[in-house]
Protein backbone atom coordinates (compact mmCIF):
# COMPACT_ATOMS: atom_id res chain seq x y z
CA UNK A 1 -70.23 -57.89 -8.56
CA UNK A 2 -67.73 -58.00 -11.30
CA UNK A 3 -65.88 -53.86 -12.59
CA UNK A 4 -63.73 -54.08 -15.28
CA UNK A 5 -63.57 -50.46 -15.07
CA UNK A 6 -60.22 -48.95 -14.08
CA UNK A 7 -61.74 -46.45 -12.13
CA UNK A 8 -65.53 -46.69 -10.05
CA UNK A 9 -67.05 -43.82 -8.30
CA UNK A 10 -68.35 -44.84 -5.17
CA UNK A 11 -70.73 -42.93 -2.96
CA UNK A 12 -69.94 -42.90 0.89
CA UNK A 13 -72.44 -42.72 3.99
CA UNK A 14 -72.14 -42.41 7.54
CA UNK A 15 -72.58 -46.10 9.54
CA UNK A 16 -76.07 -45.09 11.07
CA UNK A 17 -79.37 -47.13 12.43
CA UNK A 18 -80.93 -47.01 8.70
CA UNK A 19 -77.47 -48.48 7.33
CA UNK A 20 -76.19 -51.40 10.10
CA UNK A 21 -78.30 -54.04 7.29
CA UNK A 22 -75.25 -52.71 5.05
CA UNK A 23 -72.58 -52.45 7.48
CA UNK A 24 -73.58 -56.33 8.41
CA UNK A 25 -74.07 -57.70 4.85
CA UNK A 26 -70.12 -55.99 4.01
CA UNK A 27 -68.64 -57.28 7.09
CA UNK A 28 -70.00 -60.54 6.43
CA UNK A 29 -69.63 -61.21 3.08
CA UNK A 30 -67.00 -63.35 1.62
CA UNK A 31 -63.46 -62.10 2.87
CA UNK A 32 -65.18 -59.64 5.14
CA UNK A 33 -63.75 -58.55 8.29
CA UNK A 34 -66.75 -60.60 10.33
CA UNK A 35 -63.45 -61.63 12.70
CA UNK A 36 -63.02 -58.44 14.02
CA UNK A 37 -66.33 -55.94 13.74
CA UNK A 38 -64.03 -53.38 13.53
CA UNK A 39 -63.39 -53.69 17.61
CA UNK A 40 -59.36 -53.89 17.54
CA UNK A 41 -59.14 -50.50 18.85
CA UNK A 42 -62.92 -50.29 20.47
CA UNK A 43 -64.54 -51.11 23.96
CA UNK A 44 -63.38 -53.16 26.85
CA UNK A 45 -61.57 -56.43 26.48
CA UNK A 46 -65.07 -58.05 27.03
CA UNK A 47 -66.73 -56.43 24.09
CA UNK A 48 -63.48 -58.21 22.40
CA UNK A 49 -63.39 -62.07 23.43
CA UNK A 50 -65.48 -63.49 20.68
CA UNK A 51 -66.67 -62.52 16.82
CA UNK A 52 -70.52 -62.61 18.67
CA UNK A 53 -69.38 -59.81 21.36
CA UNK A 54 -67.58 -57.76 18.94
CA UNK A 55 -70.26 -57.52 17.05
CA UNK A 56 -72.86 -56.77 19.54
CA UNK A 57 -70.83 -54.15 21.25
CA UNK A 58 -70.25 -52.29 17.61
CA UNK A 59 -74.16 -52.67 16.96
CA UNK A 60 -74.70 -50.98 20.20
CA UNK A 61 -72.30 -47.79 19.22
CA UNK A 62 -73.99 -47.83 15.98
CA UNK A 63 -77.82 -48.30 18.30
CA UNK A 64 -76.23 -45.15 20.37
CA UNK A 65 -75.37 -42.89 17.98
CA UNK A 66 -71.62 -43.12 18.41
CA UNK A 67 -69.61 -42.65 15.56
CA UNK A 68 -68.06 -45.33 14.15
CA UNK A 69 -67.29 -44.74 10.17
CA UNK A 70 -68.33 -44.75 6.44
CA UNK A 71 -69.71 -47.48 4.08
CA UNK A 72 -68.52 -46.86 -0.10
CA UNK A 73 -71.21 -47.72 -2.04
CA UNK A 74 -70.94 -49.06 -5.69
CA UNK A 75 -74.78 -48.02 -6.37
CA UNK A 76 -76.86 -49.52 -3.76
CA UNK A 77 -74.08 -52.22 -2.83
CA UNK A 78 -71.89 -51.50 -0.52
CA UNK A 79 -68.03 -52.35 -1.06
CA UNK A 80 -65.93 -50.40 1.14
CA UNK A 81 -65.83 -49.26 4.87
CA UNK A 82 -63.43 -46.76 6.63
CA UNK A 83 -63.33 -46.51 10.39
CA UNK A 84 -63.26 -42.94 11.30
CA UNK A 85 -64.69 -41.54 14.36
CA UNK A 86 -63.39 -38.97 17.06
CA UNK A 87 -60.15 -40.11 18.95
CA UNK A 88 -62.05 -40.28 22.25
CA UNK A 89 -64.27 -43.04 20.87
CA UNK A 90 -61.18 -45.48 20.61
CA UNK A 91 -59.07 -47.31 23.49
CA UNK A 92 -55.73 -45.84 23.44
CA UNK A 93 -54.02 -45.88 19.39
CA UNK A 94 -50.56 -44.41 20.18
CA UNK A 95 -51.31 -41.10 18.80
CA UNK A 96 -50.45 -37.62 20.05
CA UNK A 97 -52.69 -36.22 22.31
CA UNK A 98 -52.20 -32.27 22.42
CA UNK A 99 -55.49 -31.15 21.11
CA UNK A 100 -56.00 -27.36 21.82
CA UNK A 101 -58.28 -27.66 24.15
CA UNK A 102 -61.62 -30.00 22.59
CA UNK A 103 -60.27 -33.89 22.30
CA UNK A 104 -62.98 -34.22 20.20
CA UNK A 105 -61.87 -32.17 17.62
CA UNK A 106 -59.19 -35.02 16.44
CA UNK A 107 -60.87 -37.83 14.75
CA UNK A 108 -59.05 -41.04 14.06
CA UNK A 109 -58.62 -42.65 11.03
CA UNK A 110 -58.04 -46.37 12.42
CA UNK A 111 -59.36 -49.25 9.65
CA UNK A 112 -60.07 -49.71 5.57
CA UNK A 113 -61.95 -52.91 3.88
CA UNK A 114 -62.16 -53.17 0.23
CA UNK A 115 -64.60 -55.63 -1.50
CA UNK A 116 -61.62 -58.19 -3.15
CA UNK A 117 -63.65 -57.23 -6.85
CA UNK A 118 -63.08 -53.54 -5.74
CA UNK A 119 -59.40 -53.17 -5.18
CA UNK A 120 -56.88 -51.53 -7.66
CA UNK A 121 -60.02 -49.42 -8.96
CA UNK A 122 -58.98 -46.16 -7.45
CA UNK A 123 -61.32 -47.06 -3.91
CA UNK A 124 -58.91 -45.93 -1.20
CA UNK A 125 -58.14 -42.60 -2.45
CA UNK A 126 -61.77 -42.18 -2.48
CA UNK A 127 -62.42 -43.72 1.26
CA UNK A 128 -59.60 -41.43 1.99
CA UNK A 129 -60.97 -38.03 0.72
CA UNK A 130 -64.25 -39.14 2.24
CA UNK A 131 -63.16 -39.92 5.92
CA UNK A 132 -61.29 -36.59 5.94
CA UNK A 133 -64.87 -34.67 4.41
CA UNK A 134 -66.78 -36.72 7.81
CA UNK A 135 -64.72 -35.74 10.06
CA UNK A 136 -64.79 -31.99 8.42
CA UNK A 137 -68.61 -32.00 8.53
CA UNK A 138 -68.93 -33.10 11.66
CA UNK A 139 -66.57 -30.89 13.10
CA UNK A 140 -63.00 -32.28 13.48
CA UNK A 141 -59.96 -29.76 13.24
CA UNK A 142 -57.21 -33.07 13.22
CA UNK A 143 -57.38 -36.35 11.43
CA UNK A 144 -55.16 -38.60 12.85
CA UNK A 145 -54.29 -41.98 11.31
CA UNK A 146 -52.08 -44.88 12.07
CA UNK A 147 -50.71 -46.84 8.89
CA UNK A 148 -47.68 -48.92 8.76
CA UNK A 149 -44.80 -49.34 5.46
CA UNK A 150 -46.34 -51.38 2.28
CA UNK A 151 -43.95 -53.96 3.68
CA UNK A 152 -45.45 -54.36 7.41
CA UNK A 153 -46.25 -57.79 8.07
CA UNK A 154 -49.04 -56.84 10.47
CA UNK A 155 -51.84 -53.30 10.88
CA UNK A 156 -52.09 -53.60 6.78
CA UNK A 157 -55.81 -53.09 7.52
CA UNK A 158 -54.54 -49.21 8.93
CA UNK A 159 -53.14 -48.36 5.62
CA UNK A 160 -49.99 -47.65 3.87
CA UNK A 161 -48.01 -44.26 4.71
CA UNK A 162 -47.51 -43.74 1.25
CA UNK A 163 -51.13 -42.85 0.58
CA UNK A 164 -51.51 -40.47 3.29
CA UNK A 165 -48.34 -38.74 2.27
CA UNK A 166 -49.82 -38.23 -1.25
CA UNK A 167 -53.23 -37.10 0.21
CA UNK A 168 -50.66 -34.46 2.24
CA UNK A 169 -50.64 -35.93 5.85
CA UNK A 170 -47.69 -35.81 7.44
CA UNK A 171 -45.76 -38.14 10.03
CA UNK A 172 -45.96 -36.47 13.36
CA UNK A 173 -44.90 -39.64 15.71
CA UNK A 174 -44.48 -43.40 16.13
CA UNK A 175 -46.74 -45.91 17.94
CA UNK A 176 -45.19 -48.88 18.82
CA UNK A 177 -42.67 -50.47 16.12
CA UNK A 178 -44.95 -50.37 12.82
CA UNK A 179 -47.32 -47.60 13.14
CA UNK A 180 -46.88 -44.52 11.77
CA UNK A 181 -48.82 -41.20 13.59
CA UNK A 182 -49.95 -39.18 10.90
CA UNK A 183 -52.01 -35.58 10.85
CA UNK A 184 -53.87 -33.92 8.24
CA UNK A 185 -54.63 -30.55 9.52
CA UNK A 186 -58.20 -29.38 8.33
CA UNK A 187 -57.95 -25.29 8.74
């Protein structure tokens, strides 16, 4: 699917039962993350040995209700995913953990794909301001994500700092030598 247009409004939905055909066709499309399922930060080492196991044990969140992020649609294709789900559903990120009281009140903010025909058109400030509206709906009081400087040579996939400092997040830690702990406080 071929945009010439500077700018394209996407749509976003939760990953559900209804939507894992879409969450599977994006993940395995050309340049899709079909490597990882989204599992870096999910399950036990098991659910993490092969692409088969990582996918199984994210299809099995999804087949359990367990959060685990939003598809961006580009009118009934989808083109863009954001991991965001509440901190308890990951393994450990690095992130802060006083949460007044209800851990699941800070969702995490973890992953980003863009369809390669997608990118420069204005998508992650829009998976952005979704993820944040989620984890709002569904709750959260803390979104908490992890990206690294434009000129990190690994956890690109996280996100650049930059963007979440222009969206108003704002660096509350370190986790490990390239990841950045940043909060948006939703009040």
């Amino acid at each position: 699917m071929e945009t010439s247009n500077p700018f394209v409004k996407l749509d976003f939905f939760e990953v559900d039962q209804g939507r894992w055909a879409d969450f599977e066709k994006l993940f395995e499309s050309r340049g899709g993350p079909k490597n990882c399922w989204c599992m870096v930060w999910r399950g036990k080492p098991e659910d993490r040995k092969t692409k088969i196991t990582k996918k199984s044990a994210i299809q099995n969140m999804v087949q359990e209700h367990v959060p685990i992020g939003i598809l961006g649609y580009a009118g009934d294709e989808p083109v863009a995913w954001c991991s965001i789900a509440p901190h308890s559903t990951y393994r450990d990120l690095g992130g802060l953990y006083e949460t007044n009281g209800n851990p699941d009140h800070v969702w995490s903010l973890v992953c980003f794909y863009v369809a390669r025909e997608f990118r420069g058109h204005g998508v992650m400030k829009q998976l952005l301001q979704a993820a944040v509206e989620h984890a709002r709906q569904r709750g959260a009081t803390v979104v908490e994500a992890y990206p690294v400087a434009p000129d990190s040579p690994s956890y690109r996939f996280m996100g650049f700092v930059p963007q979440f400092e222009e969206f108003g997040f704002v660096e509350v830690g370190t986790a490990g030598s390239r990841r950045h702990v940043m909060r948006f406080m939703l009040h």
